[in-house]
PDB file of N, CA and C in Angstrom:
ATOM      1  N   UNK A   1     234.404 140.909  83.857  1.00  0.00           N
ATOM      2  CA  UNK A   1     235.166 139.750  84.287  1.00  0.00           C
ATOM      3  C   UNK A   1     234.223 138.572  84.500  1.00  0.00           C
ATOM      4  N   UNK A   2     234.543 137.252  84.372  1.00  0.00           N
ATOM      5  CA  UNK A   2     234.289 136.085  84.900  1.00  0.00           C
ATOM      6  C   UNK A   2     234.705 135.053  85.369  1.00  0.00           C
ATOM      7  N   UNK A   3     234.145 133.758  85.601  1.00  0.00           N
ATOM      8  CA  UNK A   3     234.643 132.663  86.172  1.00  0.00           C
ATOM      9  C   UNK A   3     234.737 131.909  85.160  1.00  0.00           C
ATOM     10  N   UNK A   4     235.602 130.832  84.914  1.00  0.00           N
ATOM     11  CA  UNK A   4     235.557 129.295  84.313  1.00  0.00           C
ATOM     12  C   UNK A   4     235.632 128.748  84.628  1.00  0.00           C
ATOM     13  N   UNK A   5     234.908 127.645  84.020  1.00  0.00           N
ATOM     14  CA  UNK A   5     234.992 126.167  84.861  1.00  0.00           C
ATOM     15  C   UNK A   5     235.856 125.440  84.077  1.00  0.00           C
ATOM     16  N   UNK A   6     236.354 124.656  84.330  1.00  0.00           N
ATOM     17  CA  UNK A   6     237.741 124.114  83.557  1.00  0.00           C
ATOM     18  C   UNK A   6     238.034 122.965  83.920  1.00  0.00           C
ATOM     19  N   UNK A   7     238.908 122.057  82.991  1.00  0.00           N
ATOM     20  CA  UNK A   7     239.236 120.490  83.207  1.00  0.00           C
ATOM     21  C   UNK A   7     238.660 119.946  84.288  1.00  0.00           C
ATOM     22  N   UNK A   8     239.319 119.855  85.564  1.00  0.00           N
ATOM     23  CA  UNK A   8     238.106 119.384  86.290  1.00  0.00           C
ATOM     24  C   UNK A   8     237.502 119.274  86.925  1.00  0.00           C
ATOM     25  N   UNK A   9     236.173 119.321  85.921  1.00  0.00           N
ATOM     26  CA  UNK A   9     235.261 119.407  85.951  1.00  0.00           C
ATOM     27  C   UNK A   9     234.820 118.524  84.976  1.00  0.00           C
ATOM     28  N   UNK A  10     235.258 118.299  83.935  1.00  0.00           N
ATOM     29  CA  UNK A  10     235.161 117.436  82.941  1.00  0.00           C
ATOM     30  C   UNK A  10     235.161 115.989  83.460  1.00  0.00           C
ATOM     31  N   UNK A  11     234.501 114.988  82.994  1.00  0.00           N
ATOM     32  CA  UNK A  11     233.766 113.743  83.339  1.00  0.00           C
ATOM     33  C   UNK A  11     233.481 113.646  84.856  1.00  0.00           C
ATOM     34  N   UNK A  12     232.983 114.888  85.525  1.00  0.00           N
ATOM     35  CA  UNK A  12     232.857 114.915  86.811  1.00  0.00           C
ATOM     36  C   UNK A  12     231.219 115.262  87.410  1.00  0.00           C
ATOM     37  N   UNK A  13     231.063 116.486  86.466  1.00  0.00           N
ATOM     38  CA  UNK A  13     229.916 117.378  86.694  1.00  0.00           C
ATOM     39  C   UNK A  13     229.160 117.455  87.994  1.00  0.00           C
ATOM     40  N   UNK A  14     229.940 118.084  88.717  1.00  0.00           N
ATOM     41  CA  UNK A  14     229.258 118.509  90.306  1.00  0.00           C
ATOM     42  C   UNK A  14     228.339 119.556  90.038  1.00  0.00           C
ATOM     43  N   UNK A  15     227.601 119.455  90.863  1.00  0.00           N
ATOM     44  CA  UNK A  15     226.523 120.405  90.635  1.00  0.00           C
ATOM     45  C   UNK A  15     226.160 121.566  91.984  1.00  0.00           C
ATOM     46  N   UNK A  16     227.105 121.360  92.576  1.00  0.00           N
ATOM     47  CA  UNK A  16     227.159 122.180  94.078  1.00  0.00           C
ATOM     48  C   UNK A  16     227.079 123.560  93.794  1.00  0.00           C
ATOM     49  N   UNK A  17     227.427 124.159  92.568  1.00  0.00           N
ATOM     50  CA  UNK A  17     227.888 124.981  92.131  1.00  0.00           C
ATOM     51  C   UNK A  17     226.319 125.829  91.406  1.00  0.00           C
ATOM     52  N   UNK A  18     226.251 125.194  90.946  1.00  0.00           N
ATOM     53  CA  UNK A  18     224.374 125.874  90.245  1.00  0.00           C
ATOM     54  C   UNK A  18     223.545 126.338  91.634  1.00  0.00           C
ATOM     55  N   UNK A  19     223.389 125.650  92.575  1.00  0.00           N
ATOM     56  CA  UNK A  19     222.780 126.585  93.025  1.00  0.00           C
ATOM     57  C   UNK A  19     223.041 127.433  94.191  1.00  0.00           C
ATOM     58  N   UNK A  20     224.176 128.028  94.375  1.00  0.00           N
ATOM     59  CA  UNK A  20     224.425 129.179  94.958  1.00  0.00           C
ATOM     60  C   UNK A  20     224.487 130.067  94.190  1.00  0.00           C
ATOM     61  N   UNK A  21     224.459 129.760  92.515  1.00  0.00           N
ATOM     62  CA  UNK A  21     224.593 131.351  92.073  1.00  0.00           C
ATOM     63  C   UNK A  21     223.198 131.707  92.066  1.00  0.00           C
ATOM     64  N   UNK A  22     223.488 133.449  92.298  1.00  0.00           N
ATOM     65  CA  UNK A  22     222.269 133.732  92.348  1.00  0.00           C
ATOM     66  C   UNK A  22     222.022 135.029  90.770  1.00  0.00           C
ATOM     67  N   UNK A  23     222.889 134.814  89.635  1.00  0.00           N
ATOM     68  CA  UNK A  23     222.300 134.631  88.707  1.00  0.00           C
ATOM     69  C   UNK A  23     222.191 133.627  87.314  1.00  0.00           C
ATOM     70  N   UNK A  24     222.383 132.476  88.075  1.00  0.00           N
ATOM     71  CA  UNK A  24     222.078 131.250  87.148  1.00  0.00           C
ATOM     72  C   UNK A  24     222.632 131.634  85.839  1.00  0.00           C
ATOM     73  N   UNK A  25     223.434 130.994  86.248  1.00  0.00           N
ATOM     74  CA  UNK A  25     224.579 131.320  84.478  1.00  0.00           C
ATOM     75  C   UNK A  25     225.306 130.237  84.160  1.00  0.00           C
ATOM     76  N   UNK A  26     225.172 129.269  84.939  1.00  0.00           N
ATOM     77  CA  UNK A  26     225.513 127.733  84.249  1.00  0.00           C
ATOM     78  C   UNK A  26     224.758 126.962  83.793  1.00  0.00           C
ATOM     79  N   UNK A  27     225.670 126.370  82.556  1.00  0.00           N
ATOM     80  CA  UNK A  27     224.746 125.426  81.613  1.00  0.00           C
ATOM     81  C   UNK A  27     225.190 123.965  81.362  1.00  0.00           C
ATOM     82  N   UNK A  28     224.730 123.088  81.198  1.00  0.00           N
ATOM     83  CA  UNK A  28     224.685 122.090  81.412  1.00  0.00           C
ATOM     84  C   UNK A  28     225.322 121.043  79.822  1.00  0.00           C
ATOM     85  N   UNK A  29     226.571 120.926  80.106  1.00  0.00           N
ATOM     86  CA  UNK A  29     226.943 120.044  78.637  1.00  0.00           C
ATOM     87  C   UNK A  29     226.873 118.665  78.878  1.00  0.00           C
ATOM     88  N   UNK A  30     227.251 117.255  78.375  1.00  0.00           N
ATOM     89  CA  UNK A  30     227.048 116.142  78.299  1.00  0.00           C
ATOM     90  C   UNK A  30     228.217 115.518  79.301  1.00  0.00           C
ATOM     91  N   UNK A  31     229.622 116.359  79.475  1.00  0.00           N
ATOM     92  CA  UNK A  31     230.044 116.007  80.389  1.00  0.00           C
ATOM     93  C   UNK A  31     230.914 116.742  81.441  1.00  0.00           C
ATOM     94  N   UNK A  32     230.523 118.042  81.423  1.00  0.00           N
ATOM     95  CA  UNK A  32     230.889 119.078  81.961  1.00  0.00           C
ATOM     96  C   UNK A  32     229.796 120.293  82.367  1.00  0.00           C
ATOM     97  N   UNK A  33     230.082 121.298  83.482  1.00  0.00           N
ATOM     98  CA  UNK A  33     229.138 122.229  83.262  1.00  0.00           C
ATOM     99  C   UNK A  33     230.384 123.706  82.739  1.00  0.00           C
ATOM    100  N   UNK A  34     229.250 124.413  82.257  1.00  0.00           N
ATOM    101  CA  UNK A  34     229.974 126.368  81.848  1.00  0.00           C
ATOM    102  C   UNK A  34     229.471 126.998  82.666  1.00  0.00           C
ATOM    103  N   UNK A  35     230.568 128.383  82.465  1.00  0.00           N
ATOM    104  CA  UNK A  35     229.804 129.582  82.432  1.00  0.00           C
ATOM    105  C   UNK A  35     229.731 130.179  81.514  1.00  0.00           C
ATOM    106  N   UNK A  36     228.126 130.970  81.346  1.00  0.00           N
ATOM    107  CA  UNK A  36     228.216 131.901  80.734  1.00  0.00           C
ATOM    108  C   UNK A  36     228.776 133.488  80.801  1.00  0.00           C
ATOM    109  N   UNK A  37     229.665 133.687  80.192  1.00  0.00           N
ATOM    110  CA  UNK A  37     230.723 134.784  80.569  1.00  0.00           C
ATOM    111  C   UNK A  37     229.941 136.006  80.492  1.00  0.00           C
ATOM    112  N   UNK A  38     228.477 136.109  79.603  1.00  0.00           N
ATOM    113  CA  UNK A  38     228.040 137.496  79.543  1.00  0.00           C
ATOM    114  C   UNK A  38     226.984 137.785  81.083  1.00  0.00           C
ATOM    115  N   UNK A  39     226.624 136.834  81.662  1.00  0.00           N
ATOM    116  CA  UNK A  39     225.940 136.440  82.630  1.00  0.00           C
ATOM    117  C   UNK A  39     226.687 136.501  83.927  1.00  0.00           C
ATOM    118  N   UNK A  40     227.437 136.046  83.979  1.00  0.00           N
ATOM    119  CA  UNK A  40     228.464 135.903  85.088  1.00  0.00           C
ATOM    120  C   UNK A  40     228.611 137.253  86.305  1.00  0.00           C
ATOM    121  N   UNK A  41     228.519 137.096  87.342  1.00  0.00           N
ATOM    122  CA  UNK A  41     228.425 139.232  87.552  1.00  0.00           C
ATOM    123  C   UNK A  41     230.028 138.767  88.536  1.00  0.00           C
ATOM    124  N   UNK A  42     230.807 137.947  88.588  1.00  0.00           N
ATOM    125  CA  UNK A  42     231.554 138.070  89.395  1.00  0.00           C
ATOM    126  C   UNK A  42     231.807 138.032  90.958  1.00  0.00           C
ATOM    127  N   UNK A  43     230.589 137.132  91.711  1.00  0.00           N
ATOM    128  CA  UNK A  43     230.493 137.307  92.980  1.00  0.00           C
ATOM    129  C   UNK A  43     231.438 136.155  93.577  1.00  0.00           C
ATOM    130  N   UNK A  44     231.703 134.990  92.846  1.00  0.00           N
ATOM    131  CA  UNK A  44     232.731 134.139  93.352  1.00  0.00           C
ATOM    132  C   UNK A  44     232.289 132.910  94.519  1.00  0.00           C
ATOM    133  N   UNK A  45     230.545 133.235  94.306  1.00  0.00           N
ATOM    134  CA  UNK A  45     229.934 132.424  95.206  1.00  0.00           C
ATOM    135  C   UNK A  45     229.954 130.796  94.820  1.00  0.00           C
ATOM    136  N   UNK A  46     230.317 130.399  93.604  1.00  0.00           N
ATOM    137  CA  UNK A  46     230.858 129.292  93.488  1.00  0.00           C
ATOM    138  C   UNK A  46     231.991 128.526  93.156  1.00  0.00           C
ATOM    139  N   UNK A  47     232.603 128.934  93.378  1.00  0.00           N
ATOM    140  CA  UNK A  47     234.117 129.104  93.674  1.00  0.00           C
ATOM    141  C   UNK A  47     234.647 128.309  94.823  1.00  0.00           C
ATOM    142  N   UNK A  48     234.084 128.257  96.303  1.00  0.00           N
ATOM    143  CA  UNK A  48     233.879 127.262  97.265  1.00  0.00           C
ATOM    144  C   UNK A  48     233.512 126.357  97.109  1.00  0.00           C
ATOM    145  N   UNK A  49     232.604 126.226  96.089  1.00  0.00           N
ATOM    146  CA  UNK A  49     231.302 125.264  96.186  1.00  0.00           C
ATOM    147  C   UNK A  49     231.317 123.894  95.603  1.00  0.00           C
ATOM    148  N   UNK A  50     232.608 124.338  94.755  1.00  0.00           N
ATOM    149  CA  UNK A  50     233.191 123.010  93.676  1.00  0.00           C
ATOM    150  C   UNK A  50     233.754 121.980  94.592  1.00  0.00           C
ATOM    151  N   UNK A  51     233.569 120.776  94.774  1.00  0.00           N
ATOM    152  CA  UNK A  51     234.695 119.823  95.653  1.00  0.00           C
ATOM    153  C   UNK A  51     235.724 119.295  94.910  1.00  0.00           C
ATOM    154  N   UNK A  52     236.101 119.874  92.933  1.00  0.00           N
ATOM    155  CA  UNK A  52     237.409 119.573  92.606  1.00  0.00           C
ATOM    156  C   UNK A  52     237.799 120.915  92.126  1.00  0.00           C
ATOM    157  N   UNK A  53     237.472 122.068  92.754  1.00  0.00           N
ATOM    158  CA  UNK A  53     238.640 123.044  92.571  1.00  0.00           C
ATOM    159  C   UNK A  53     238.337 123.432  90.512  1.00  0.00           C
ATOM    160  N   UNK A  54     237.157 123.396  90.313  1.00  0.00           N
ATOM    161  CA  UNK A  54     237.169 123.464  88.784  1.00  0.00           C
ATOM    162  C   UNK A  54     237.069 124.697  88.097  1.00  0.00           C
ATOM    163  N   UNK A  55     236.879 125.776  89.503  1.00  0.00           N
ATOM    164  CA  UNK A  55     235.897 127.372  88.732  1.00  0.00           C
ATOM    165  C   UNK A  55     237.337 127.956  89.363  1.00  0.00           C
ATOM    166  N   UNK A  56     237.466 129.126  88.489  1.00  0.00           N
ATOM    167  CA  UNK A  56     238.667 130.295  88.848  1.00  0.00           C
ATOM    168  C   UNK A  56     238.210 131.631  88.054  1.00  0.00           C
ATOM    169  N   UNK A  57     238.741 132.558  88.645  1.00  0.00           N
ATOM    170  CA  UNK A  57     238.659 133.679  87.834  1.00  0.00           C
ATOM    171  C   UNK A  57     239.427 133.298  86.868  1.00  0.00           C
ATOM    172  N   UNK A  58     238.597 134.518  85.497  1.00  0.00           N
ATOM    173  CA  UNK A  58     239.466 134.139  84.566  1.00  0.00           C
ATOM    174  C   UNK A  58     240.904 134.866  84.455  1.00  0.00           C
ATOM    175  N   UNK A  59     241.228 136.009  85.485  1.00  0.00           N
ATOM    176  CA  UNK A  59     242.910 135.820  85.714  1.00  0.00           C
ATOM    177  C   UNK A  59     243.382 135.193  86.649  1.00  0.00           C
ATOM    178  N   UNK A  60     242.829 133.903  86.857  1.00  0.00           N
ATOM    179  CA  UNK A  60     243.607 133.099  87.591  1.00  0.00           C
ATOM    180  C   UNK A  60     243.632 131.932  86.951  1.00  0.00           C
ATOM    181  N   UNK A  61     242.931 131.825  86.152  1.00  0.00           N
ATOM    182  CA  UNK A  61     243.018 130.578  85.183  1.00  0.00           C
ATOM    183  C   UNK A  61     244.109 129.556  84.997  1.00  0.00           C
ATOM    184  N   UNK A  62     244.742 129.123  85.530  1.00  0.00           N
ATOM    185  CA  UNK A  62     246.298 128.155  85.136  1.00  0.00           C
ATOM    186  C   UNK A  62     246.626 127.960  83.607  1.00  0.00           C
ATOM    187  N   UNK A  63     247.216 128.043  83.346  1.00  0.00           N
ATOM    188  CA  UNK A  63     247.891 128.215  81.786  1.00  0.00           C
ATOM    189  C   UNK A  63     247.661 127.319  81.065  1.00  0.00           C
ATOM    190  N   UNK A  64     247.707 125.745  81.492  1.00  0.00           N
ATOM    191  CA  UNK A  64     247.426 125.124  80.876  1.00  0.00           C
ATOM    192  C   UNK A  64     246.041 124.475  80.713  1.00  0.00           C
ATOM    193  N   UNK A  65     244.810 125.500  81.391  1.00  0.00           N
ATOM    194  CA  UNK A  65     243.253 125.319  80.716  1.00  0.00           C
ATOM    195  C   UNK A  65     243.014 126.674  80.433  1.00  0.00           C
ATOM    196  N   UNK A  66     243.879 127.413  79.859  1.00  0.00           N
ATOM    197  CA  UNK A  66     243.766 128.476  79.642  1.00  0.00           C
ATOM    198  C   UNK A  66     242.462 128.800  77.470  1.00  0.00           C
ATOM    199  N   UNK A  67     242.387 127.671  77.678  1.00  0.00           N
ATOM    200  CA  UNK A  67     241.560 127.022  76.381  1.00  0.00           C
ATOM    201  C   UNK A  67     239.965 126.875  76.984  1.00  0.00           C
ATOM    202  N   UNK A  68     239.695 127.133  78.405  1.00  0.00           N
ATOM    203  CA  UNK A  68     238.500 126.879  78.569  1.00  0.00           C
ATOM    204  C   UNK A  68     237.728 127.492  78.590  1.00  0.00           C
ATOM    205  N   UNK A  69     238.686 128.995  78.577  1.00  0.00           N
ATOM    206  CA  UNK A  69     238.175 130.370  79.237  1.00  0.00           C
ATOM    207  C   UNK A  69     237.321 130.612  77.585  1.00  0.00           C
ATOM    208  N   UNK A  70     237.177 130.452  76.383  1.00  0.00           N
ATOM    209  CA  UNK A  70     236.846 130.405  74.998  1.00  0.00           C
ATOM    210  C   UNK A  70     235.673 129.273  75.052  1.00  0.00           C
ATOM    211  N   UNK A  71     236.362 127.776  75.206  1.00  0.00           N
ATOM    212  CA  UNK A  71     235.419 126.342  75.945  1.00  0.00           C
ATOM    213  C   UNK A  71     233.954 127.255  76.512  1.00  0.00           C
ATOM    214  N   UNK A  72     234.327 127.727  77.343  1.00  0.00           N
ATOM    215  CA  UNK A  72     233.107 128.308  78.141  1.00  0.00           C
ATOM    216  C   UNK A  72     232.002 129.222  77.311  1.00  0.00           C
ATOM    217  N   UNK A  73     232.660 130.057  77.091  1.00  0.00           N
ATOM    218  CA  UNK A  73     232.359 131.172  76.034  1.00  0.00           C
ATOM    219  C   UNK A  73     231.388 130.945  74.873  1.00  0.00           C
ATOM    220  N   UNK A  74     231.890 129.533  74.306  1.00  0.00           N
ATOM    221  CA  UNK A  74     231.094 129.039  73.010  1.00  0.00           C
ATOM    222  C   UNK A  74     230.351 128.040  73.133  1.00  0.00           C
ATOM    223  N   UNK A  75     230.493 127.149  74.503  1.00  0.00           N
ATOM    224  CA  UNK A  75     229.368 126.361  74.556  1.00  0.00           C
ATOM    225  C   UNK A  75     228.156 126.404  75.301  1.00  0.00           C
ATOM    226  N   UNK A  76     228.657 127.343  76.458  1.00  0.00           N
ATOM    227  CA  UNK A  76     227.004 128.040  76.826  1.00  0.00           C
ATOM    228  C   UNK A  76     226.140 128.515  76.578  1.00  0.00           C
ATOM    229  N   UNK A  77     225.885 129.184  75.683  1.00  0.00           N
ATOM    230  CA  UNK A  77     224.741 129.780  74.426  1.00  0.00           C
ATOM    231  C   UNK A  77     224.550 128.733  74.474  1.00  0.00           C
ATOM    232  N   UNK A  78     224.422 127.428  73.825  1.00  0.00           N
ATOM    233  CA  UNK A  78     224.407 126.089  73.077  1.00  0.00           C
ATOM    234  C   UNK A  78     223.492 125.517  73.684  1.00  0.00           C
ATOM    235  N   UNK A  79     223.608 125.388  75.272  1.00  0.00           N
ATOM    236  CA  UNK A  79     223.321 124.606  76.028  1.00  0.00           C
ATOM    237  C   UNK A  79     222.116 125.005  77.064  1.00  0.00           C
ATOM    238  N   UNK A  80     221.741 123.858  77.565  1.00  0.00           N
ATOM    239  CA  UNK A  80     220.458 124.539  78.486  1.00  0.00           C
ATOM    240  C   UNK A  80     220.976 124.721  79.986  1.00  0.00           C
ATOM    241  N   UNK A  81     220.447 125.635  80.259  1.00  0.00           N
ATOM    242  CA  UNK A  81     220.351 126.297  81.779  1.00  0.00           C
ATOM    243  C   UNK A  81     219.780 125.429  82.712  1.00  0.00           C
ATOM    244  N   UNK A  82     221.302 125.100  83.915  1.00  0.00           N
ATOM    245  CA  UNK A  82     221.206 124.138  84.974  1.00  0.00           C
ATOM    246  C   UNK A  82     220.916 125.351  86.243  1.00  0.00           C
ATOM    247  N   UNK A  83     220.110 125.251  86.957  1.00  0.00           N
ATOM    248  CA  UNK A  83     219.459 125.718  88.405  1.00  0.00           C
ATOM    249  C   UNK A  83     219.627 124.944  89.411  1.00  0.00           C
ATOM    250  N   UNK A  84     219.483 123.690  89.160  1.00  0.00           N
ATOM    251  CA  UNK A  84     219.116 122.656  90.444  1.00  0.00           C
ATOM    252  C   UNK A  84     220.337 121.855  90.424  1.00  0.00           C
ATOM    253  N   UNK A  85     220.258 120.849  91.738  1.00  0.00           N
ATOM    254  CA  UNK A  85     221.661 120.162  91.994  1.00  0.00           C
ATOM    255  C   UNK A  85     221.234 118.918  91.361  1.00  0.00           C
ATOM    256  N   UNK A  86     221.929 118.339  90.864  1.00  0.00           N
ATOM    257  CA  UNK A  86     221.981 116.554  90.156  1.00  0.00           C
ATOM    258  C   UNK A  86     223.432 115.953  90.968  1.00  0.00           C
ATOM    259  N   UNK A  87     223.066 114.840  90.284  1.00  0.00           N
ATOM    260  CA  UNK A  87     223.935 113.794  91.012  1.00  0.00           C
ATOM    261  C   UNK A  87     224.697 114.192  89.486  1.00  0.00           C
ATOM    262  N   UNK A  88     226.681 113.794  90.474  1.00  0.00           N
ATOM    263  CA  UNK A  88     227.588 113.985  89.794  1.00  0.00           C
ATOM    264  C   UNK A  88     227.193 112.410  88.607  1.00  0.00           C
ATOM    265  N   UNK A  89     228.426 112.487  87.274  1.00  0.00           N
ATOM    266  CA  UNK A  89     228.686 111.245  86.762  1.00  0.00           C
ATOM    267  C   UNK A  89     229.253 110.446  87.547  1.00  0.00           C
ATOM    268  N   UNK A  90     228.705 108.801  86.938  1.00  0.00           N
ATOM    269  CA  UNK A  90     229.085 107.932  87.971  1.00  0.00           C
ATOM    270  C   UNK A  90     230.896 107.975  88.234  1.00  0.00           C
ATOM    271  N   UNK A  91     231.147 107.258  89.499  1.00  0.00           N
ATOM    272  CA  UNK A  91     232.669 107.453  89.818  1.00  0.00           C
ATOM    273  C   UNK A  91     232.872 108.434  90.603  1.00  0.00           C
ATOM    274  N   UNK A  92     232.257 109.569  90.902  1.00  0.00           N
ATOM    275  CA  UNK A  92     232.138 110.634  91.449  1.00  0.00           C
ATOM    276  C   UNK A  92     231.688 110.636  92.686  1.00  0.00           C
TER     277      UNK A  92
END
């Protein structure tokens, strides 16, 4: 099982979330962050951590970002591995 991060999160990119996990499995896209689903162990420690509600299990996923749970899947390989906290995009 895993988490996704989903819509939004998109033009938001909080970063509260990278570092409580403690096996670093988010990656960093241009205007969103993932998870990596093979990485992921399921502890749910960032799940709180979001201030827009963006990570869910993936059976809790809401139906209509039910496209992210794949989103996630294929763009984390891709991307480089976020650890540390950054400042959200501006507006945020």
């Amino acid at each position: 099982m895993t988490h996704v991060v989903a819509q939004p999160c998109d033009n938001c990119k909080y970063t509260d979330c990278v570092v409580v996990c403690p096996v670093e499995c988010f990656y960093e896209g241009e205007t969103m962050l993932y998870i990596h689903p093979d990485e992921c162990i399921d502890c749910e420690a960032c799940v709180p951590e979001c201030p827009v509600e963006a990570i869910f299990h993936e059976d809790n996923l809401p139906a209509e970002w039910a496209s992210y749970k794949a989103l996630n899947a294929e763009m984390a390989p891709k991307l480089p591995q976020i650890t540390e906290k950054k400042e959200p995009l501006a507006g945020h």
